[in-house]
C-alpha atoms as a PDB file:
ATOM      1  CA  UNK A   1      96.614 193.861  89.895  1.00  0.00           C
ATOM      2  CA  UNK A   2      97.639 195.081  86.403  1.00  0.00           C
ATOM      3  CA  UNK A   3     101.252 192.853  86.894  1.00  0.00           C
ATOM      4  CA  UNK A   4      99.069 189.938  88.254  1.00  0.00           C
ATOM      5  CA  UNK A   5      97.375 189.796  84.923  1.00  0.00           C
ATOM      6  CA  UNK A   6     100.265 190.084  83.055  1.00  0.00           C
ATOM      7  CA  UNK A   7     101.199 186.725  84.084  1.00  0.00           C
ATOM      8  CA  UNK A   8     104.772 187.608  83.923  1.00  0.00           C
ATOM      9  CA  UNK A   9     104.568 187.774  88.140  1.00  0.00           C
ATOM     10  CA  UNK A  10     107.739 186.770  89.803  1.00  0.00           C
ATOM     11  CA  UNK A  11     105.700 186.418  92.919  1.00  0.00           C
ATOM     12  CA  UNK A  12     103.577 182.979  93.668  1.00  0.00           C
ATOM     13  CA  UNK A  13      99.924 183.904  93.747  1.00  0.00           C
ATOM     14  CA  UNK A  14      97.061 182.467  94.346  1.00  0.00           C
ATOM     15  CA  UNK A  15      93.596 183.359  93.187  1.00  0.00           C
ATOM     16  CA  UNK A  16      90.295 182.095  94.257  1.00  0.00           C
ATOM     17  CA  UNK A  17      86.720 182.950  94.346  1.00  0.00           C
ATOM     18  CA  UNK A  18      84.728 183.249  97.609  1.00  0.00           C
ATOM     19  CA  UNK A  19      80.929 183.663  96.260  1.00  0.00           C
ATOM     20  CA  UNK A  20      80.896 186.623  94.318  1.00  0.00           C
ATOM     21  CA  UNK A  21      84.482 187.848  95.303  1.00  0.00           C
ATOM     22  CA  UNK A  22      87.773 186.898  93.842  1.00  0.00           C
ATOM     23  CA  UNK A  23      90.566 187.061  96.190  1.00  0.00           C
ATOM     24  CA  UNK A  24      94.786 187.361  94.777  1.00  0.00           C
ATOM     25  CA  UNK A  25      96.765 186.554  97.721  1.00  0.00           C
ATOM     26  CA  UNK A  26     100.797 186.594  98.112  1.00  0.00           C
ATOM     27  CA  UNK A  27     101.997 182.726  98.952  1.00  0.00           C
ATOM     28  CA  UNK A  28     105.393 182.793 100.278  1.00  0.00           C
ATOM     29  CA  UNK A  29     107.531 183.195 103.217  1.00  0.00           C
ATOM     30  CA  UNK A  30     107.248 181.025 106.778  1.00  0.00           C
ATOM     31  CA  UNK A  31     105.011 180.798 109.275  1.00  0.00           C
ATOM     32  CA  UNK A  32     106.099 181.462 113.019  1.00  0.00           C
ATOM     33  CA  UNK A  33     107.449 177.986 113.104  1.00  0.00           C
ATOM     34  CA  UNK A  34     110.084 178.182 110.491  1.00  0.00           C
ATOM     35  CA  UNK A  35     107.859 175.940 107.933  1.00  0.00           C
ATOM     36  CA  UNK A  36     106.907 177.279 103.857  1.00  0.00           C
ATOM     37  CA  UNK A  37     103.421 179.009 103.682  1.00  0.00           C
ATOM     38  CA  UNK A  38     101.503 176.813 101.852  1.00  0.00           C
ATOM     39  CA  UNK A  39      98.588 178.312  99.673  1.00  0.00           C
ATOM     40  CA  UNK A  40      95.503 176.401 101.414  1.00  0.00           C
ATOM     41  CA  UNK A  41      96.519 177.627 104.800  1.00  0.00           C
ATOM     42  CA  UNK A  42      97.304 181.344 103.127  1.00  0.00           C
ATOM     43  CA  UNK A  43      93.355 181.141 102.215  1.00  0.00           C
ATOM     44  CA  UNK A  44      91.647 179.801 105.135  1.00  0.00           C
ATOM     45  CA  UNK A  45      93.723 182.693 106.758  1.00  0.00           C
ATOM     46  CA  UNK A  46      93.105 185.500 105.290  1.00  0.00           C
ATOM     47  CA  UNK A  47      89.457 184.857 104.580  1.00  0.00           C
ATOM     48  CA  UNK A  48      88.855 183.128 108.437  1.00  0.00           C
ATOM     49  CA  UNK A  49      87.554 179.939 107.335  1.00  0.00           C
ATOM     50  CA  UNK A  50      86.649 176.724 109.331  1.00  0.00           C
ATOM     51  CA  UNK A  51      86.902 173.405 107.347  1.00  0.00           C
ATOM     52  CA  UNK A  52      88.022 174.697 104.208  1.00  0.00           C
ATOM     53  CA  UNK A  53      87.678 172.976 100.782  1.00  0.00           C
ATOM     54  CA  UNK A  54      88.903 174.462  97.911  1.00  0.00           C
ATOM     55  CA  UNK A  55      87.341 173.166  94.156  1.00  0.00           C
ATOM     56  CA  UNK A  56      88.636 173.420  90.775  1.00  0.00           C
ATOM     57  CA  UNK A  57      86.036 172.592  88.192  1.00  0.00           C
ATOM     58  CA  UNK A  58      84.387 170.982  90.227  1.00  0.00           C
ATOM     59  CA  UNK A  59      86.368 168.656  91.964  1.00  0.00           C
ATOM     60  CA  UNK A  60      87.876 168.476  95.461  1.00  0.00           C
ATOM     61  CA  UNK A  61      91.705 169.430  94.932  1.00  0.00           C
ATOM     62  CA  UNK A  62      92.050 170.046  98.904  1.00  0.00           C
ATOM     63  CA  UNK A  63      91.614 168.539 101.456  1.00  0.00           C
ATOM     64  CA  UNK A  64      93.740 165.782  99.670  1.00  0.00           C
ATOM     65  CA  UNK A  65      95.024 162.756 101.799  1.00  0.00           C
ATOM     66  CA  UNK A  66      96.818 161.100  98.691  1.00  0.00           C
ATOM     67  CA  UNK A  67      99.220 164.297  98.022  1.00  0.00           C
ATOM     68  CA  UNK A  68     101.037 166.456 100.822  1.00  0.00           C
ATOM     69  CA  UNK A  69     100.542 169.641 102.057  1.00  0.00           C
ATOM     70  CA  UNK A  70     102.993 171.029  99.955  1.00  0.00           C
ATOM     71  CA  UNK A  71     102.171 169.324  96.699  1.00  0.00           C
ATOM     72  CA  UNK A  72      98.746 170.463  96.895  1.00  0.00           C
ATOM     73  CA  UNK A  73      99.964 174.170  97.520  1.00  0.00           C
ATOM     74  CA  UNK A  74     102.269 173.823  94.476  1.00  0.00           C
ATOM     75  CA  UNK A  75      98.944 172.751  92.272  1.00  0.00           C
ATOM     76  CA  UNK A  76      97.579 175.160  93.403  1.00  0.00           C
ATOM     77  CA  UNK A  77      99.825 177.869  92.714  1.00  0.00           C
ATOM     78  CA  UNK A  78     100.555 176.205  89.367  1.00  0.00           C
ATOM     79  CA  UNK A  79      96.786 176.175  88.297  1.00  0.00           C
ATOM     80  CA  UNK A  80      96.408 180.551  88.985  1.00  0.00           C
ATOM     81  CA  UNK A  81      99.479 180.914  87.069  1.00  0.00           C
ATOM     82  CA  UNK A  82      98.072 178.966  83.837  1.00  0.00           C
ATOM     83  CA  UNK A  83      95.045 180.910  83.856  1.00  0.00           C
ATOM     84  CA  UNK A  84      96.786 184.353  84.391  1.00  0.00           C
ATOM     85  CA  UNK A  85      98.740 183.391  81.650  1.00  0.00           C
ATOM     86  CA  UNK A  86      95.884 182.457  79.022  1.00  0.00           C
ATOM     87  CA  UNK A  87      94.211 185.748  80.878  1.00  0.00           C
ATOM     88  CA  UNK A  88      90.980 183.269  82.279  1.00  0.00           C
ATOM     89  CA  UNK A  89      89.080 184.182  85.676  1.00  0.00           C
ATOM     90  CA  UNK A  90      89.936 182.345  88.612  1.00  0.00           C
ATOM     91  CA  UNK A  91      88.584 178.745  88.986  1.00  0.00           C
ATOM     92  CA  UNK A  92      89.541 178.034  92.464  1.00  0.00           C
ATOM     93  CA  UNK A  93      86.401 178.254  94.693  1.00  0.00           C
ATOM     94  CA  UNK A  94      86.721 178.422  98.318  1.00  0.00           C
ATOM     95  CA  UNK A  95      84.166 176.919 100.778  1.00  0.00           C
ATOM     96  CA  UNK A  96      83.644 176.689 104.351  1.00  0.00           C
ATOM     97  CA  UNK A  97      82.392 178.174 107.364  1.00  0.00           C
ATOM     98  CA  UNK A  98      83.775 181.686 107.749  1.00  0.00           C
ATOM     99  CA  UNK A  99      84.713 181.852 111.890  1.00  0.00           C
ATOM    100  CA  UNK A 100      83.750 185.427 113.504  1.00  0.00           C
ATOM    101  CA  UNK A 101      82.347 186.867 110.648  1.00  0.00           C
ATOM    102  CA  UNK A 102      78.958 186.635 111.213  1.00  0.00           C
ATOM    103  CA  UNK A 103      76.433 188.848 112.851  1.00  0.00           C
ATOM    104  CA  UNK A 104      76.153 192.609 113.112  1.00  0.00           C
ATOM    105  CA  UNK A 105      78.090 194.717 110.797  1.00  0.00           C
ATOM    106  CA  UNK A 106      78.016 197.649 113.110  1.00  0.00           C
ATOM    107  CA  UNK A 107      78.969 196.884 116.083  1.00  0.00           C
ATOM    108  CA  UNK A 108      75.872 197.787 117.811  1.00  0.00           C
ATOM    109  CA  UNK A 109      73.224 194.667 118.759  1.00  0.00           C
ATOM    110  CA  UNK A 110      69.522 195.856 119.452  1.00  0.00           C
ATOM    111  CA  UNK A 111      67.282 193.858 121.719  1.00  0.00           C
END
């Protein structure tokens, strides 16, 4: 984390809050099908969310119909790497439905 806030990271990040948590994921690589990760589908992801919206101050910067996929990944990639610069929290929130995270913690279900 300590070369994430230096802001000198050679490596595309993205960081977002998720309610109280703040989440610094890798972006980069392909998927299986040969295509560029984009950030937004990095997110939803790693964090198992259904109908994902992700704000910046906020407004809506995804989903976007007026920019592509990739566009929006590279704003959003570009707007972590401003703040890690100027050493600001993350202003990315993430919200949506998280799939198969709900219910008991344990394991166990009592009746």
């Amino acid at each position: 984390k300590s070369s994430i806030l230096s802001g000198n990271n050679e490596v595309p990040i993205v960081a977002v809050r998720y309610g109280q948590q703040i989440f610094w994921l890798h972006v980069g690589g392909e998927t299986n099908d040969g295509d560029d990760l984009l950030a937004q589908n990095r997110i939803a992801n790693v964090l198992g969310i259904e109908g994902l919206k992700i704000l910046h101050r906020g407004k809506v910067v995804f989903p976007d119909d007026a920019k592509t996929p990739k566009d929006i990944s590279k704003h959003l990639l570009t707007i972590t790497q401003q703040e890690l610069a100027h050493h600001k929290k993350p202003s990315l929130v993430v919200m949506g439905k998280r799939v198969g995270h709900w219910g008991s913690q344990g394991g166990h279900v009592h009746r």
